[in-house]
Protein backbone atom coordinates (compact mmCIF):
# COMPACT_ATOMS: atom_id res chain seq x y z
CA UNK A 1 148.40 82.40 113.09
CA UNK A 2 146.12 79.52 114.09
CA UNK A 3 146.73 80.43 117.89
CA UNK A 4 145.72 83.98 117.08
CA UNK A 5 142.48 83.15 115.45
CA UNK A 6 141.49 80.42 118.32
CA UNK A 7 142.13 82.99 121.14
CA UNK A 8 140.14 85.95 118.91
CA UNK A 9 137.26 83.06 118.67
CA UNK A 10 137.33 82.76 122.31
CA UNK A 11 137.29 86.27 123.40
CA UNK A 12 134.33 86.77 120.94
CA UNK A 13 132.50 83.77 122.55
CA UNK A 14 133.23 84.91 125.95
CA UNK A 15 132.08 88.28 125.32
CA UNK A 16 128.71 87.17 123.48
CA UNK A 17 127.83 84.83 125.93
CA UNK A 18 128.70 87.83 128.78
CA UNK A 19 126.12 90.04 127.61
CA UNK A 20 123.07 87.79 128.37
CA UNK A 21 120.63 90.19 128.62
CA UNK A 22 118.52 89.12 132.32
CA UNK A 23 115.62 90.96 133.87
CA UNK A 24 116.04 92.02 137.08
CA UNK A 25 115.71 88.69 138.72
CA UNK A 26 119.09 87.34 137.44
CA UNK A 27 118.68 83.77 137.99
CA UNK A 28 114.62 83.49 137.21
CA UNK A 29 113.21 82.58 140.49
CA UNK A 30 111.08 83.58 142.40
CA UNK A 31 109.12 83.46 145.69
CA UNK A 32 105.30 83.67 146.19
CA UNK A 33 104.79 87.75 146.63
CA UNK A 34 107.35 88.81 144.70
CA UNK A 35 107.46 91.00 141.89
CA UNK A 36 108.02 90.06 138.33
CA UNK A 37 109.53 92.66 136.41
CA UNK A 38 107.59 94.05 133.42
CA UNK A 39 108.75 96.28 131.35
CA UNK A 40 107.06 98.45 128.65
CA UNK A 41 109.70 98.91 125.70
CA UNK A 42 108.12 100.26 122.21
CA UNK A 43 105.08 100.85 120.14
CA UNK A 44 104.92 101.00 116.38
CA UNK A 45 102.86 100.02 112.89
CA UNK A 46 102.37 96.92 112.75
CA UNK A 47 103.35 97.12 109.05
CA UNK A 48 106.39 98.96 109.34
CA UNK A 49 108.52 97.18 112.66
CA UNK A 50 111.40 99.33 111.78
CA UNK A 51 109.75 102.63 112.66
CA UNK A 52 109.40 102.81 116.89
CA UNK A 53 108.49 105.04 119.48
CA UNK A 54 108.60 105.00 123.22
CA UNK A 55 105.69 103.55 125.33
CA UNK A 56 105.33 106.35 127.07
CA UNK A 57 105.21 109.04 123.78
CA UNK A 58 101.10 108.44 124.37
CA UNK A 59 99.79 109.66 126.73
CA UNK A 60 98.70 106.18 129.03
CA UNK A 61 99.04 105.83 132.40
CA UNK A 62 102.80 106.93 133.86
CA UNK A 63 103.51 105.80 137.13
CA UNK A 64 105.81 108.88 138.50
CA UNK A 65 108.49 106.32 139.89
CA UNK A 66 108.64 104.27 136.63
CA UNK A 67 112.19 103.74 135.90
CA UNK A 68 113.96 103.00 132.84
CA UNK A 69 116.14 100.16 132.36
CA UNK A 70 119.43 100.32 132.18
CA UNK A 71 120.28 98.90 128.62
CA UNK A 72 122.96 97.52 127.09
CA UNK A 73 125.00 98.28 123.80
CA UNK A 74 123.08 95.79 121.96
CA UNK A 75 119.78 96.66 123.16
CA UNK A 76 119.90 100.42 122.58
CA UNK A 77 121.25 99.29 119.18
CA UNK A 78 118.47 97.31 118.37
CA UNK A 79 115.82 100.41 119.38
CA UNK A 80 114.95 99.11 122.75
CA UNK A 81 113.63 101.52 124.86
CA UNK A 82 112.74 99.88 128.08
CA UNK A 83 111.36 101.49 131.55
CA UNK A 84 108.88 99.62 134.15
CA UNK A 85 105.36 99.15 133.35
CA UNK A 86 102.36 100.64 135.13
CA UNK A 87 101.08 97.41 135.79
CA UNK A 88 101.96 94.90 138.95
CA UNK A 89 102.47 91.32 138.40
CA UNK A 90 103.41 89.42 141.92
CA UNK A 91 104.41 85.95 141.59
CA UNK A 92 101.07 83.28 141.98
CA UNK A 93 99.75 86.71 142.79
CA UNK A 94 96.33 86.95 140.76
CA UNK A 95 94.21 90.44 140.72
CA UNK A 96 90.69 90.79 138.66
CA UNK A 97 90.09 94.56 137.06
CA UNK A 98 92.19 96.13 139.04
CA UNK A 99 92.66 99.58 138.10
CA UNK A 100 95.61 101.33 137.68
CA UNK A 101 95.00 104.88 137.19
CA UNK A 102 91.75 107.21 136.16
CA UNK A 103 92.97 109.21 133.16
CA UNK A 104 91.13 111.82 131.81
CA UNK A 105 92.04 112.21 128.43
CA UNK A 106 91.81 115.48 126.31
CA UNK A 107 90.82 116.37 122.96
CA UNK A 108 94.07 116.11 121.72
CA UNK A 109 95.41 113.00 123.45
CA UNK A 110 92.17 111.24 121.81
CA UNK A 111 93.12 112.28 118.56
CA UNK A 112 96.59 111.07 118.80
CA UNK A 113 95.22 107.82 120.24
CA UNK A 114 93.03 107.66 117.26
CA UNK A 115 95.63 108.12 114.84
CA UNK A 116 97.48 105.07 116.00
CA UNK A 117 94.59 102.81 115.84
CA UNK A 118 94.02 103.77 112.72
CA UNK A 119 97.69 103.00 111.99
CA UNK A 120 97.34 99.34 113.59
CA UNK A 121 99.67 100.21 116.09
CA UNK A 122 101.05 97.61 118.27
CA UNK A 123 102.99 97.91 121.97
CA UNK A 124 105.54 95.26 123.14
CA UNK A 125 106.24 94.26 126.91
CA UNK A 126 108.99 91.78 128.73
CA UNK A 127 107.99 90.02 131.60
CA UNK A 128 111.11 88.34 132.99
CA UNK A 129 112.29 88.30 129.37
CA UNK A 130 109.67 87.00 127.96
CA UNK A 131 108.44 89.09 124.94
CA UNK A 132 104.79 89.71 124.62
CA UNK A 133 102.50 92.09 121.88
CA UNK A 134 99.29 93.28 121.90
CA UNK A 135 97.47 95.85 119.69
CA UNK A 136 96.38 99.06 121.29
CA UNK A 137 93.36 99.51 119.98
CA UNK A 138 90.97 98.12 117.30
CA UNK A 139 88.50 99.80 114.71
CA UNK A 140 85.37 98.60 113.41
CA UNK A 141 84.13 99.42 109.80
CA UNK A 142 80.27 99.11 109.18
CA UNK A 143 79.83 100.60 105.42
CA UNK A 144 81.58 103.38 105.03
CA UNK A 145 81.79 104.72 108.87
CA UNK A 146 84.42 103.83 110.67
CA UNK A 147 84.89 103.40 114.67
CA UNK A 148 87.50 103.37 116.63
CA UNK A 149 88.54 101.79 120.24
CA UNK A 150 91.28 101.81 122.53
CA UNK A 151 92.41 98.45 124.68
CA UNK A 152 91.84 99.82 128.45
CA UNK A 153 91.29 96.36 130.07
CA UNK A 154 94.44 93.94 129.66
CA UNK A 155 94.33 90.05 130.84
CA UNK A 156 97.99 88.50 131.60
CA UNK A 157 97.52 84.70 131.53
CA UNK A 158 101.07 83.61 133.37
CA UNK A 159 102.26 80.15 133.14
CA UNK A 160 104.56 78.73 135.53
CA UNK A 161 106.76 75.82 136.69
CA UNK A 162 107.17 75.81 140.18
CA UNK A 163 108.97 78.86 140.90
CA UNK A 164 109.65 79.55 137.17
CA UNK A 165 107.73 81.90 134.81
CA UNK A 166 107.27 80.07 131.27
CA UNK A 167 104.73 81.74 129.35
CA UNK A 168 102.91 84.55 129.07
CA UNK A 169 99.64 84.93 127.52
CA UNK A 170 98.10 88.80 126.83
CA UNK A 171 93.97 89.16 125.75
CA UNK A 172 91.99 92.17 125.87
CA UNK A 173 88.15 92.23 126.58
CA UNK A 174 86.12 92.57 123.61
CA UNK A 175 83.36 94.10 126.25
CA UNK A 176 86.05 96.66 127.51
CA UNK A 177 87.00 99.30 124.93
CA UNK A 178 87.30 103.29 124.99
CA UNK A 179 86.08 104.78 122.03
CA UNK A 180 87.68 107.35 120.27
CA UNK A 181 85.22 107.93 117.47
CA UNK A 182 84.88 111.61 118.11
CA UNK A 183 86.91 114.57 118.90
CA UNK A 184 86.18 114.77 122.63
CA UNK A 185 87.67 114.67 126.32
CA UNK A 186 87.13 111.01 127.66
CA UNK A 187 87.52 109.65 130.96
CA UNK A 188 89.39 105.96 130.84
CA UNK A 189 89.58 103.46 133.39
CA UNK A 190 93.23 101.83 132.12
CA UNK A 191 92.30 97.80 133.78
CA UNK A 192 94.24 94.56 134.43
CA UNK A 193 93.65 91.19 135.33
CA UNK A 194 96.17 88.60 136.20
CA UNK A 195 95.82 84.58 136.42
CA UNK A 196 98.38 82.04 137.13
CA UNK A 197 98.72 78.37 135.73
CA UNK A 198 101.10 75.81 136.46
CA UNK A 199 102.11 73.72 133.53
CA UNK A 200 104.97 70.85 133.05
CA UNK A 201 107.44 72.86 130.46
CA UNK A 202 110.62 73.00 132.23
CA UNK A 203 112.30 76.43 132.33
CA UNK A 204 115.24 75.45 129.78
CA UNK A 205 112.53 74.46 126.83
CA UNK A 206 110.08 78.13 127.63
CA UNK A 207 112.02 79.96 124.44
CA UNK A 208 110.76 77.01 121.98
CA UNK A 209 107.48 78.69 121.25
CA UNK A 210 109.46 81.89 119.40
CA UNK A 211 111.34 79.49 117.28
CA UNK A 212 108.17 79.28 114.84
CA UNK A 213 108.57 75.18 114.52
CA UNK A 214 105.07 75.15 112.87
CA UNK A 215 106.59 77.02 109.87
CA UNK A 216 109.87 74.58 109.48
CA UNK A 217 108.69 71.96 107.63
CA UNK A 218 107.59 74.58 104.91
CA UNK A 219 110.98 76.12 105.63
CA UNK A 220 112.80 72.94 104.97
CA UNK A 221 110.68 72.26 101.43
CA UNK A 222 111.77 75.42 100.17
CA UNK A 223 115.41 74.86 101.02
CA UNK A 224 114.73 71.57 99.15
CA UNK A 225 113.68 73.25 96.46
CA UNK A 226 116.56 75.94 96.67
CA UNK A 227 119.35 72.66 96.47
CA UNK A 228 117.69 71.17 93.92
CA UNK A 229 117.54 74.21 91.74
CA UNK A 230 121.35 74.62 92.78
CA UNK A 231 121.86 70.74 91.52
CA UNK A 232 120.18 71.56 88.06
CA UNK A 233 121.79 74.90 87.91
CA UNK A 234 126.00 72.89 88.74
CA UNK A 235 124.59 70.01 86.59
CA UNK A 236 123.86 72.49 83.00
CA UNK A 237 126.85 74.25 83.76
CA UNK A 238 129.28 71.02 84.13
CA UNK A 239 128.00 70.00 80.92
CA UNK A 240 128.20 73.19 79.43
CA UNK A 241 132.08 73.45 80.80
CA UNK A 242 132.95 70.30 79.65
CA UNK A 243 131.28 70.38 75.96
CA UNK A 244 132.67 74.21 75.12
CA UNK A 245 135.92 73.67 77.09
CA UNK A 246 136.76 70.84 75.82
CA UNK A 247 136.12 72.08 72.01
CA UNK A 248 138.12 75.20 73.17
CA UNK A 249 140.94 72.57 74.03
CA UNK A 250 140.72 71.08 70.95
CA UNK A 251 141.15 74.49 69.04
CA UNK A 252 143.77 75.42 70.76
CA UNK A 253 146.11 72.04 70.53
CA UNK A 254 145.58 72.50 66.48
CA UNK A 255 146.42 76.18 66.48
CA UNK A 256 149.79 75.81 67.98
CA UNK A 257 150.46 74.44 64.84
CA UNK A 258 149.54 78.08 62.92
CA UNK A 259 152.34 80.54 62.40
CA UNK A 260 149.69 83.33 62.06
CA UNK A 261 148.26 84.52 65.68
CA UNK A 262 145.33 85.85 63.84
CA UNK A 263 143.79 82.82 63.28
CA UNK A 264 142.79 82.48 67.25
CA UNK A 265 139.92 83.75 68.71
CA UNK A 266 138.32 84.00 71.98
CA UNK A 267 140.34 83.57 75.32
CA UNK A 268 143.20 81.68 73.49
CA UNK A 269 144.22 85.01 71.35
CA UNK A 270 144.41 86.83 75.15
CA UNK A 271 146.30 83.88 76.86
CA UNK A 272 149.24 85.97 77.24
CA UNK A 273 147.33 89.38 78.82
CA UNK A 274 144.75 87.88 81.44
CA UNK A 275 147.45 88.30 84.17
CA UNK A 276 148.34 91.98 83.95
CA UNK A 277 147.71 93.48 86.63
CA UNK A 278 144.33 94.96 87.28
CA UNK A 279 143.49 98.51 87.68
CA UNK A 280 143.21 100.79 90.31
CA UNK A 281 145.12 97.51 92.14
CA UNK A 282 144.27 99.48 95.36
CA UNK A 283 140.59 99.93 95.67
CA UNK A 284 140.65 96.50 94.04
CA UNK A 285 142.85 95.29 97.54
CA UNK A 286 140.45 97.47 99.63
CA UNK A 287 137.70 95.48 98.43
CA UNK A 288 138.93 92.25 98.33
CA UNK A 289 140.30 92.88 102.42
CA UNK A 290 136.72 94.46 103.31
CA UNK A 291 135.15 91.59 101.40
CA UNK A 292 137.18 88.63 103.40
CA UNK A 293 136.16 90.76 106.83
CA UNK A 294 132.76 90.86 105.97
CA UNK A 295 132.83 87.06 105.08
CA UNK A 296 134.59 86.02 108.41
CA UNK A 297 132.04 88.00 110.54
CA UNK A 298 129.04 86.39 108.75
CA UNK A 299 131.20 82.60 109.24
CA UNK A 300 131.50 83.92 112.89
CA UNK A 301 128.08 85.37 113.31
CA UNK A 302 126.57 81.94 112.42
CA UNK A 303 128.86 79.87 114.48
CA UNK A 304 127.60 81.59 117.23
CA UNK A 305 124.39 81.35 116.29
CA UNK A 306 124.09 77.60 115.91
CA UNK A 307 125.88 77.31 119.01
CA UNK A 308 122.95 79.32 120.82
CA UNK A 309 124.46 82.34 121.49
CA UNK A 310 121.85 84.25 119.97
CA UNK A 311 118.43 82.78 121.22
CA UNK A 312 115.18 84.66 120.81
CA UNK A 313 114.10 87.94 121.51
CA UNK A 314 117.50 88.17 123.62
CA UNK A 315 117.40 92.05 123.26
CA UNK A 316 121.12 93.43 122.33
CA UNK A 317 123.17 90.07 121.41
CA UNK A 318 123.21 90.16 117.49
CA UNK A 319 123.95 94.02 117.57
CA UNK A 320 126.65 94.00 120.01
CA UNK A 321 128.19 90.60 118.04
CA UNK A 322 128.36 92.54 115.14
CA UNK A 323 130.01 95.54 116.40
CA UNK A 324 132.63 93.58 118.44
CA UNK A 325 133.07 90.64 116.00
CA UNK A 326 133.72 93.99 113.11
CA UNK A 327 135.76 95.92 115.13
CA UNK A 328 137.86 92.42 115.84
CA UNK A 329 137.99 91.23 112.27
CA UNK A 330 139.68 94.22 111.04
CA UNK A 331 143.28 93.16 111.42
CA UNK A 332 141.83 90.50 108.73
CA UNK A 333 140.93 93.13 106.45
CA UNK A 334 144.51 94.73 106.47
CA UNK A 335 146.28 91.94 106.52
CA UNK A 336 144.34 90.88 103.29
CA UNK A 337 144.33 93.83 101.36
CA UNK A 338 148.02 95.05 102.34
CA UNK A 339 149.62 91.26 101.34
CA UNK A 340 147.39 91.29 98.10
CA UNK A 341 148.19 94.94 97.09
CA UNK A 342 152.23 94.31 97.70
CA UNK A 343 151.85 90.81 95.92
CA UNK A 344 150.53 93.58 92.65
CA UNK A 345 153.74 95.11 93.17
CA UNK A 346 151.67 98.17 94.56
CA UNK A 347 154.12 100.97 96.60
CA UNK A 348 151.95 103.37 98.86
CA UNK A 349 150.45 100.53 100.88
CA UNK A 350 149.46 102.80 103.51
CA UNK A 351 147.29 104.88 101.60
CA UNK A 352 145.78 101.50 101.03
CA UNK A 353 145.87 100.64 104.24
CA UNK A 354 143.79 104.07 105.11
CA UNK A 355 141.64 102.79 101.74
CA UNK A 356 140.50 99.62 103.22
CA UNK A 357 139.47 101.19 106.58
CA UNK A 358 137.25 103.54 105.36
CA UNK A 359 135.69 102.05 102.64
CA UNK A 360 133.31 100.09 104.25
CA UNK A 361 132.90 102.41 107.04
CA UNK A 362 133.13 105.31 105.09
CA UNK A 363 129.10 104.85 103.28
CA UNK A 364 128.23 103.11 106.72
CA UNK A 365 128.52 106.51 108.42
CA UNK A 366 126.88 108.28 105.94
CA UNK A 367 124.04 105.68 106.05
CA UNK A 368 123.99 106.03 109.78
CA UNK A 369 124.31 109.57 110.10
CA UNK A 370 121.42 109.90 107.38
CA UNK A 371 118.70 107.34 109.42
CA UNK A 372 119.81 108.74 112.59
CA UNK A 373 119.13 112.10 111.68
CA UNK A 374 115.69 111.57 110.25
CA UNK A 375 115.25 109.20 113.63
CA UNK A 376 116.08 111.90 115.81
CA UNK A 377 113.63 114.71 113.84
CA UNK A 378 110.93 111.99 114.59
CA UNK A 379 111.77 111.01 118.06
CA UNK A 380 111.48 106.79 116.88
CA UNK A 381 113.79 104.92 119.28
CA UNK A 382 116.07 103.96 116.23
CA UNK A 383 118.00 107.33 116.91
CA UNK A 384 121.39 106.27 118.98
CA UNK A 385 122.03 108.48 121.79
CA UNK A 386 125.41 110.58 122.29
CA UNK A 387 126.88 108.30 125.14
CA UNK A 388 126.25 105.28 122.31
CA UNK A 389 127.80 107.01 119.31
CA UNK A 390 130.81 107.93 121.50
CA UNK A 391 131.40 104.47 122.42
CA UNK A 392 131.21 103.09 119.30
CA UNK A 393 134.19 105.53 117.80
CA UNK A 394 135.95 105.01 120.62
CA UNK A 395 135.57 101.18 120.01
CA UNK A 396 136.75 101.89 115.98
CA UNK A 397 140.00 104.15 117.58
CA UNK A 398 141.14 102.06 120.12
CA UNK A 399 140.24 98.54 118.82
CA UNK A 400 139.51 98.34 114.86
CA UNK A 401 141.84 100.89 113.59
CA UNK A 402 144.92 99.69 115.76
CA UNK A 403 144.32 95.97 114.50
CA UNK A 404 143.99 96.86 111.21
CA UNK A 405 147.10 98.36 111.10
CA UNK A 406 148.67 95.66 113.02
CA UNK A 407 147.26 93.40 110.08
CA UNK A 408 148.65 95.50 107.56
CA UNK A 409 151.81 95.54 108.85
CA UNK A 410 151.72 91.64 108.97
CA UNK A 411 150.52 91.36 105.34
CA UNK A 412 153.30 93.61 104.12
CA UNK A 413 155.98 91.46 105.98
CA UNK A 414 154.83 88.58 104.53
CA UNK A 415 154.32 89.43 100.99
CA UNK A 416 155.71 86.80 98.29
CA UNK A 417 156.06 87.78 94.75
CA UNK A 418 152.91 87.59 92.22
CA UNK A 419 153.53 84.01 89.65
CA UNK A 420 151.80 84.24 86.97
CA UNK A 421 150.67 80.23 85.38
CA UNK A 422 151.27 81.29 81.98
CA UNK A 423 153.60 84.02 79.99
CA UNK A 424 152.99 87.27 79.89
CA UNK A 425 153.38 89.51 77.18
CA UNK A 426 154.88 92.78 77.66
CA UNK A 427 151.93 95.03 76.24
CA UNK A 428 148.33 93.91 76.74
CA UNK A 429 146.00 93.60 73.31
CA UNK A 430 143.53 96.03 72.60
CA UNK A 431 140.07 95.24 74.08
CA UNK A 432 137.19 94.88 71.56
CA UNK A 433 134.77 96.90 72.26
CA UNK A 434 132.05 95.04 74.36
CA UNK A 435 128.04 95.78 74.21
CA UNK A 436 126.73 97.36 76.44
CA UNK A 437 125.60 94.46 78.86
CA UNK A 438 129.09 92.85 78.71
CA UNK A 439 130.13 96.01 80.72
CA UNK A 440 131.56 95.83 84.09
CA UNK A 441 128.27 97.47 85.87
CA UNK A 442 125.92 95.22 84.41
CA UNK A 443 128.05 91.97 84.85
CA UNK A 444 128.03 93.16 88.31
CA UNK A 445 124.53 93.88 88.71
CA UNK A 446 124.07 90.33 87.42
CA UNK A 447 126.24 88.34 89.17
CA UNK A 448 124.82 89.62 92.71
CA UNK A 449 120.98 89.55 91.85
CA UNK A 450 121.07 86.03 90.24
CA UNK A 451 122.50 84.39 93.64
CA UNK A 452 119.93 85.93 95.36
CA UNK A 453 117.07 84.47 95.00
CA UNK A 454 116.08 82.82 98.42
CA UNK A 455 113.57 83.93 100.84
CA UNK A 456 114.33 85.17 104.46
CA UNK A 457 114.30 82.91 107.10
CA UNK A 458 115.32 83.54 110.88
CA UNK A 459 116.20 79.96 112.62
CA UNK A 460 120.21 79.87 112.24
CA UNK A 461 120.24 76.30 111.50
CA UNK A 462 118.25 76.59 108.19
CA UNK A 463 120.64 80.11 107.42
CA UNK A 464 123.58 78.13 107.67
CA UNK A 465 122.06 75.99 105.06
CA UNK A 466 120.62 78.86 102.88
CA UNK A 467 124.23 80.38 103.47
CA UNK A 468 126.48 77.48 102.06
CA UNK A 469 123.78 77.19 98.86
CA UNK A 470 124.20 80.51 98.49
CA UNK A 471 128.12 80.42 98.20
CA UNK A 472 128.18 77.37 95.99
CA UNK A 473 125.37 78.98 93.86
CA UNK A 474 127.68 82.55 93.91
CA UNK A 475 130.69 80.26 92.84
CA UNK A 476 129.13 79.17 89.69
CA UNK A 477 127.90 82.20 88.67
CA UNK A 478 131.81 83.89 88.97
CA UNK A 479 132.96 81.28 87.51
CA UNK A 480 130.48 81.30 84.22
CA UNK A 481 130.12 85.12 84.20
CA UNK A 482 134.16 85.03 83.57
CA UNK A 483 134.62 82.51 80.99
CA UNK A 484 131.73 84.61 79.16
CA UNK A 485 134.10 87.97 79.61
CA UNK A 486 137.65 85.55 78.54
CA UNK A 487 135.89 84.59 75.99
CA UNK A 488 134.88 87.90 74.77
CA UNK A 489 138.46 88.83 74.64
CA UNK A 490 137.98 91.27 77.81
CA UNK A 491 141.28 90.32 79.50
CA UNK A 492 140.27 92.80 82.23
CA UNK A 493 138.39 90.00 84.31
CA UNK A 494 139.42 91.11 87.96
CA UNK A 495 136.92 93.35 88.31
């Protein structure tokens, strides 16, 4: 078993580390004259990232040989949309206004440019993948009119080391702006300049700048404050363990001496019923296999994350992880739910075998087919093309539903009969009825919203961190939120 999991570690490392996504120029170097691709990939609202169009859906400047990158699984997961970019950029090459094309723009094409502005709408490039954003437009507000510009004059600042690009710098001229106040034809002269700088970074250290060190420190205070909170939170509930367990103890030792089981209360009167076993035993083994998957391919996702698998702006890594790491991990899920559902002395373990395959995919392609279908209807590059959709079932067919069966069958081979710690009766007590937030729904509601309560952060160190507070603060809530429902006489605790 060990060998198996160190050679399905490998593969995923090799794979990740495969798909690199490179520009053009593979290996980053170049020559004086020659060209550094640029690529134009998306626009959007700046205050909605998640909704994306293609560059070219307004109407700017379209060079008739543009061509569109060929993109990888990850990337057209991840919306990317990328095709070559009207403007030129030749190494140590520098050019001042020089225009790329004359457009003359309707009525309508105005209006739609207007409508973005007005939307804050920003466009993102790659030079050499190196991500850059700019606005594409601005609007000023004097009282209560309103005017409104478009960006036609563009200023790439490039920094390089030797023969290395390391930075890349965008501005627009505040002196050189369209506007697009009213609701006529305009001619635009769409404008570039390009300057080159040499600076010391070495080539190796140009991704530091995306890493956002100026906001760690804060990042590392409110960790701080998150284990501190988690220390306070393990230190009231030790004491609160050890002062009502150890009463509950005490109980307990001087009711064994009572003839009359009456006189018990709380968990001690259901002593003999908390192992029965729980119902619907097969969803509950579904969820418990999908849970351990989902658990292994976060463990896995951060590995290779703090290993630097997944540096920034890469284009395509995380999504294609995820898809191979899932479609890898499922043997885990059947071999968990199929030993856990025979160990519960359940019989049709193939129907739960079928269970625990579809029941996290099962509202994941609903989801999907739900966004993709209202991505589509708008034309935002988060709608996955045919070719993509194909290869991702075919990926499920051939690789996630053969080792999930493969795990099942190991998990049912290897089944070992359920021991329970204590006796257990042959009929289980009557449940008292509960209030109504002592149900199951709201004790789940509450045990996965009080965990939660951590901000978002995106350097994988500091999410490793967040992620082991957050299992140690997930821990304690289980662990209280079931001594609450034992205690209640609810020997039904599984779920």
């Amino acid at each position: 078993m060990e060998k198996l999991v160190a050679i399905v570690f490998s593969s995923i490392l090799v794979m990740c580390c495969g798909s690199l996504v490179r520009s053009d120029a593979i290996d980053h170097h170049y020559k004086a004259g020659d060209l550094v691709p640029l690529y134009a990939n998306k626009v959007g609202p700046f205050n909605n990232p998640s909704e994306t169009y293609r560059y070219f859906d307004l109407p700017f400047c379209f060079r008739d040989y543009a061509i569109e990158k060929k993109e990888t699984l990850g990337e057209v997961l991840n919306g990317d949309r990328l095709v070559s970019a009207p403007y030129k950029l030749e190494f140590l090459s520098e050019e001042d206004s020089q225009v790329v094309c004359r457009k003359n723009l309707t009525k309508e094409e105005v209006s739609q440019f207007r409508n973005v502005v007005k939307r804050d709408y920003y466009f993102q490039f790659y030079l050499d993948d190196l991500p850059l954003w700019g606005f594409i437009g601005v609007r000023h507000t004097t009282g209560q009119n309103e005017r409104y510009f478009l960006h036609n004059h563009f200023h790439f600042h490039v920094r390089f080391n030797k023969d290395c690009v390391i930075e890349i710098i965008l501005r627009t001229y505040q002196n050189a702006k369209a506007e697009l106040t009213e609701d006529t034809g305009l001619l635009v002269d769409f404008v570039y300049t390009v300057t080159w700088k040499e600076i010391d970074t070495i080539f190796e250290e140009r991704m530091k700048k995306y890493l956002s060190y100026a906001s760690s420190a804060n990042r590392w205070d409110w960790i701080s404050n998150s284990f501190v909170t988690i220390l306070i939170l393990t230190g009231c509930l030790v004491t609160f363990y050890m002062r009502v367990v150890k009463k509950d103890f005490m109980e307990h030792t001087y009711d064994e001496v009572l003839t009359d089981d009456q006189e018990q209360k709380g968990w001690k009167y259901i002593l003999g019923d908390v192992f029965w076993y729980p119902n619907h035993k097969s969803l509950f083994a579904s969820v418990l296999g999908s849970g351990t998957q989902l658990f292994t391919l976060t463990i896995l996702i951060l590995i290779l994350g703090l290993v630097g698998v997944f540096y920034p702006y890469n284009r395509g890594n995380l999504p294609t992880a995820l898809v191979i790491i899932y479609a890898i991990t499922s043997g885990i899920a059947g071999y968990t739910s199929t030993f856990f559902y025979c160990q519960l002395e359940g019989t049709n373990w193939v129907r739960n075998l079928l269970l625990t395959g579809c029941l996290s995919c099962g509202p994941l392609l609903f989801t999907f087919c739900l966004l993709n279908s209202v991505a589509i209807a708008y034309k935002a590059t988060a709608a996955l093309p045919f070719g993509t959709i194909l290869l991702i079932v075919v990926l499920w067919i051939f690789v996630a539903f053969p080792l999930l069966v493969l795990g099942g069958i190991a998990g049912k081979n290897r089944k070992v009969a359920f021991q329970a710690p204590c006796r257990t009766t042959k009929c289980p007590r009557d449940i008292p009825p509960p209030c109504w937030y002592r149900g199951v729904l709201p004790q789940m509601a509450l045990a996965g919203i009080l965990p939660f309560g951590h901000r978002i952060y995106s350097l994988y160190g500091i999410i490793f961190v967040v992620f082991i507070i957050l299992l140690f603060a997930t821990a304690l809530v289980t662990v209280a939120l079931t001594y609450f429902q034992l205690a209640a006489e609810d020997h039904q605790w599984w779920w």
